[in-house]
C-alpha atoms as a PDB file:
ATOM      1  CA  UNK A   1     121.159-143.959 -54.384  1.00  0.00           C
ATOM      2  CA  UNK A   2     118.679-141.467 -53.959  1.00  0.00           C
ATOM      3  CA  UNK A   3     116.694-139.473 -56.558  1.00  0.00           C
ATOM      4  CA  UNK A   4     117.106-135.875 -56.552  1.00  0.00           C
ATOM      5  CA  UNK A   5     113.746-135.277 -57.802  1.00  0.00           C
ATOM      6  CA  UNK A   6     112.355-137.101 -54.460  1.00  0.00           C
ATOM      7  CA  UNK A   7     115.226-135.128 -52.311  1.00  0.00           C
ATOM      8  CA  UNK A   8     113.564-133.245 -49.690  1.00  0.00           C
ATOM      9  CA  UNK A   9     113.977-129.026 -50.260  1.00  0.00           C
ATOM     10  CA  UNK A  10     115.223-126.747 -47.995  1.00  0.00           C
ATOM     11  CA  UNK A  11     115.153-123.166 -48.364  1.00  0.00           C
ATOM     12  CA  UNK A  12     117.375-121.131 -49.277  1.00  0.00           C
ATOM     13  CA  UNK A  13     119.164-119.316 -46.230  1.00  0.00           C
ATOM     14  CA  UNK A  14     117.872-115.945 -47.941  1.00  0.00           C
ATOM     15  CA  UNK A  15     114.115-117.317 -48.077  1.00  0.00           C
ATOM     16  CA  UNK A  16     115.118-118.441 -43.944  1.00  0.00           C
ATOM     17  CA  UNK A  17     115.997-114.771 -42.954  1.00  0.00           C
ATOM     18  CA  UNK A  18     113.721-112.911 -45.084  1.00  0.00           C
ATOM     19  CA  UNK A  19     110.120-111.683 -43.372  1.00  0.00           C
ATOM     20  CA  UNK A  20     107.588-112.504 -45.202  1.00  0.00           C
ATOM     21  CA  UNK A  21     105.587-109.795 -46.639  1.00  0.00           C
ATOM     22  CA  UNK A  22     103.083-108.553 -43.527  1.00  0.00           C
ATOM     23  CA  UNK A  23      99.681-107.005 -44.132  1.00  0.00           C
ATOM     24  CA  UNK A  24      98.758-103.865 -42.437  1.00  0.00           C
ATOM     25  CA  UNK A  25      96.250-103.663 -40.121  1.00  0.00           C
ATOM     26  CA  UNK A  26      92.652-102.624 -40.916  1.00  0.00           C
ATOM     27  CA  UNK A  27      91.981 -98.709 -39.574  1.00  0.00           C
ATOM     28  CA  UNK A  28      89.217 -99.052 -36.880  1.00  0.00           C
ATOM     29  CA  UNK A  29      85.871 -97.904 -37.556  1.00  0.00           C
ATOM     30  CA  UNK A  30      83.749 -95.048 -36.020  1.00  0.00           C
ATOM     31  CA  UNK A  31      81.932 -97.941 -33.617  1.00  0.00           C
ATOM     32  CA  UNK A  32      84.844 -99.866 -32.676  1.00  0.00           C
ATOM     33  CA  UNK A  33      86.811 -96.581 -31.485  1.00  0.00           C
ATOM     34  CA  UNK A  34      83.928 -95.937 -29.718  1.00  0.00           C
ATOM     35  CA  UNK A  35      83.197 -99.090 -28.428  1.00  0.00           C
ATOM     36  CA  UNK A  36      87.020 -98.557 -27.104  1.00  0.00           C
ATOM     37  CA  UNK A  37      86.332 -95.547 -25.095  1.00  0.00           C
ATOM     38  CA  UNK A  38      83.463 -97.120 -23.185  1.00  0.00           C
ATOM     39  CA  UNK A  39      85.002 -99.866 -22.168  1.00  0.00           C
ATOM     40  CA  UNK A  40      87.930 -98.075 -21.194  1.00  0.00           C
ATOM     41  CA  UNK A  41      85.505 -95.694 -19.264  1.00  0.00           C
ATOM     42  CA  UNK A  42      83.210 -98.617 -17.786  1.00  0.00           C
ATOM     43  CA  UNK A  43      86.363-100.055 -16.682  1.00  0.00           C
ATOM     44  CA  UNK A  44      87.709 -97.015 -14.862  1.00  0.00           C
ATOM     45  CA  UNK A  45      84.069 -96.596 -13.542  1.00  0.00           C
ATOM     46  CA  UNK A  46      83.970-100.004 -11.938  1.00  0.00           C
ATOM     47  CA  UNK A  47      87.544 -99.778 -10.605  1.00  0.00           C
ATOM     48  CA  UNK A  48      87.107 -96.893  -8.600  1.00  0.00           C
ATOM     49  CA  UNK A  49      83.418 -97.714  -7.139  1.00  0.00           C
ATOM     50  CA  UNK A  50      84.659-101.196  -6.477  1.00  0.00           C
ATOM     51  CA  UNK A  51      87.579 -99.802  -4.791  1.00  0.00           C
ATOM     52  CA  UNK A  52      86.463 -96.726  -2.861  1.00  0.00           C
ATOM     53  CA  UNK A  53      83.663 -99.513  -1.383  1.00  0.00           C
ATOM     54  CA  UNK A  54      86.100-102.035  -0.156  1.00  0.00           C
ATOM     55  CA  UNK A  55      88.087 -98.649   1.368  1.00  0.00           C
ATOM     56  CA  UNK A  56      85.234 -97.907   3.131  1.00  0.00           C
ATOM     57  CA  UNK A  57      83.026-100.419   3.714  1.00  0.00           C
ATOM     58  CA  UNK A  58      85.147-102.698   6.177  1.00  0.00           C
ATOM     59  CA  UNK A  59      85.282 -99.968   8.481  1.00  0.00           C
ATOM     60  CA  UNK A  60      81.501 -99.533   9.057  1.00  0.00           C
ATOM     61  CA  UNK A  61      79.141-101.175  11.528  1.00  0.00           C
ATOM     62  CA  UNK A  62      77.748-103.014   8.418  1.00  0.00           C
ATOM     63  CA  UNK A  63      80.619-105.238   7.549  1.00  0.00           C
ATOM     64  CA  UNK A  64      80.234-107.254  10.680  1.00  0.00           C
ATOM     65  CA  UNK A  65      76.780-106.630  12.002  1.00  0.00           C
ATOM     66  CA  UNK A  66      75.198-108.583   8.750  1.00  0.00           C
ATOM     67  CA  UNK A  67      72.822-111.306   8.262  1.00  0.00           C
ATOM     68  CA  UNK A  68      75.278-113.480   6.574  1.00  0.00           C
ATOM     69  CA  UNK A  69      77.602-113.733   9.293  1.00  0.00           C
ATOM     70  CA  UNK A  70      74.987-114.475  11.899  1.00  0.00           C
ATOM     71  CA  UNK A  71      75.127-118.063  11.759  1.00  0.00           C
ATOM     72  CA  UNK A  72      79.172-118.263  11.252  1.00  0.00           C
ATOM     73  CA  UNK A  73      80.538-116.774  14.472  1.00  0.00           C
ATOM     74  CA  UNK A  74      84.152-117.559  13.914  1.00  0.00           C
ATOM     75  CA  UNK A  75      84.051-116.014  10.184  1.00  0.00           C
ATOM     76  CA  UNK A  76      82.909-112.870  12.076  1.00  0.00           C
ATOM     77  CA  UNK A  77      85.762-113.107  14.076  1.00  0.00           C
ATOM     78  CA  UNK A  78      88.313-113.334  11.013  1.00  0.00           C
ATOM     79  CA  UNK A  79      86.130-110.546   8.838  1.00  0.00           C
ATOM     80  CA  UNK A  80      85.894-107.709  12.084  1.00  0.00           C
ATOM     81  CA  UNK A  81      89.668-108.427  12.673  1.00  0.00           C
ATOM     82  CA  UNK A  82      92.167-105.173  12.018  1.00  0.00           C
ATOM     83  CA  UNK A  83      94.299-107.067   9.750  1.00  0.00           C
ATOM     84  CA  UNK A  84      91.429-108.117   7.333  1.00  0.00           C
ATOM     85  CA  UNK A  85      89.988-104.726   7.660  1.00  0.00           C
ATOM     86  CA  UNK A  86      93.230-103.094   6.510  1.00  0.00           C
ATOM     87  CA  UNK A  87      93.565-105.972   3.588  1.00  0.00           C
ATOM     88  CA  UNK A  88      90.566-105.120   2.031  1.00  0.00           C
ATOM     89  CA  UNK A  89      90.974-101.406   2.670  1.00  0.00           C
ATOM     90  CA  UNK A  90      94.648-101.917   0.840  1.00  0.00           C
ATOM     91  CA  UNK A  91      93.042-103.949  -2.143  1.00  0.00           C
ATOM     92  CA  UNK A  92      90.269-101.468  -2.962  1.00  0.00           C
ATOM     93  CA  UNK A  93      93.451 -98.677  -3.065  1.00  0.00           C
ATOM     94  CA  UNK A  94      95.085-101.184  -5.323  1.00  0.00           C
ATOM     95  CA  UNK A  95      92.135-100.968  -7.244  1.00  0.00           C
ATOM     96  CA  UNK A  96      91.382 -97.527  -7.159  1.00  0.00           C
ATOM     97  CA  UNK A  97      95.124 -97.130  -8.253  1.00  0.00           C
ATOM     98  CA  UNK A  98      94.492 -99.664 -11.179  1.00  0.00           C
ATOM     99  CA  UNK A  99      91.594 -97.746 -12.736  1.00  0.00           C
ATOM    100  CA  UNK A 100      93.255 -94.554 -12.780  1.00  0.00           C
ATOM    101  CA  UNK A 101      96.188 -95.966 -14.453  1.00  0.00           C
ATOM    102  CA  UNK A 102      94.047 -96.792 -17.076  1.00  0.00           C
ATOM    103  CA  UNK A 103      92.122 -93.930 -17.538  1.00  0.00           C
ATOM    104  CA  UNK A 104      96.101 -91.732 -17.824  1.00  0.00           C
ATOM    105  CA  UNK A 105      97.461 -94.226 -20.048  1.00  0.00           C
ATOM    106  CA  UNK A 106      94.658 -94.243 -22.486  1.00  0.00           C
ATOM    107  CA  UNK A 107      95.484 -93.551 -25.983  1.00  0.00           C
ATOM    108  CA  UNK A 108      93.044 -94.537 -29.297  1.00  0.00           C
ATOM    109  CA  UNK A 109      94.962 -96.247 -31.528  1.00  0.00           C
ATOM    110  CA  UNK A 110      94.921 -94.239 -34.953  1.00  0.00           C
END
């Protein structure tokens, strides 16, 4: 037989569906709202220089006539090719589209 006082407990089904009690959050400080809104902004700032370069950029004379790609002829061939042109062009509208997104759908948490 077993001993009741050595019986493993389970909880009661109320103590199962019950939530226990939750803590609010702290309320953000003057610096970390702050610190927020520049990070948000550096963000945004970074996404759309990033991505108006790589719009532009493949399309100038500098993309293929470089000093990196002077000693790998058949990587110039790939990089000055219209269909890698137009997928970088397409990823820096991706990220121009990215950062903007952010910057509308920026709300402080209060």
């Amino acid at each position: 037989m077993t001993d009741p006082a050595n019986a493993p407990q389970t909880p009661s089904p109320s103590a199962v569906l019950d939530p226990p009690e939750q803590q609010a959050p702290p309320e953000p400080n003057g610096i970390q709202i702050w610190m927020h809104r520049i990070s948000v902004f550096l963000f945004v700032l970074i996404s759309a220089v990033a991505g108006v370069l790589l719009v532009i950029l493949p399309w100038t004379p500098e993309w293929t006539d470089n000093y990196l790609l002077l000693s790998f002829p058949s990587l110039r061939t790939i990089i000055s090719s219209g269909f890698f042109r137009g997928l970088c062009s397409g990823l820096g509208l991706l990220d121009i589209w990215i950062g903007f997104w952010e910057a509308l759908h920026y709300h402080e948490q209060l």
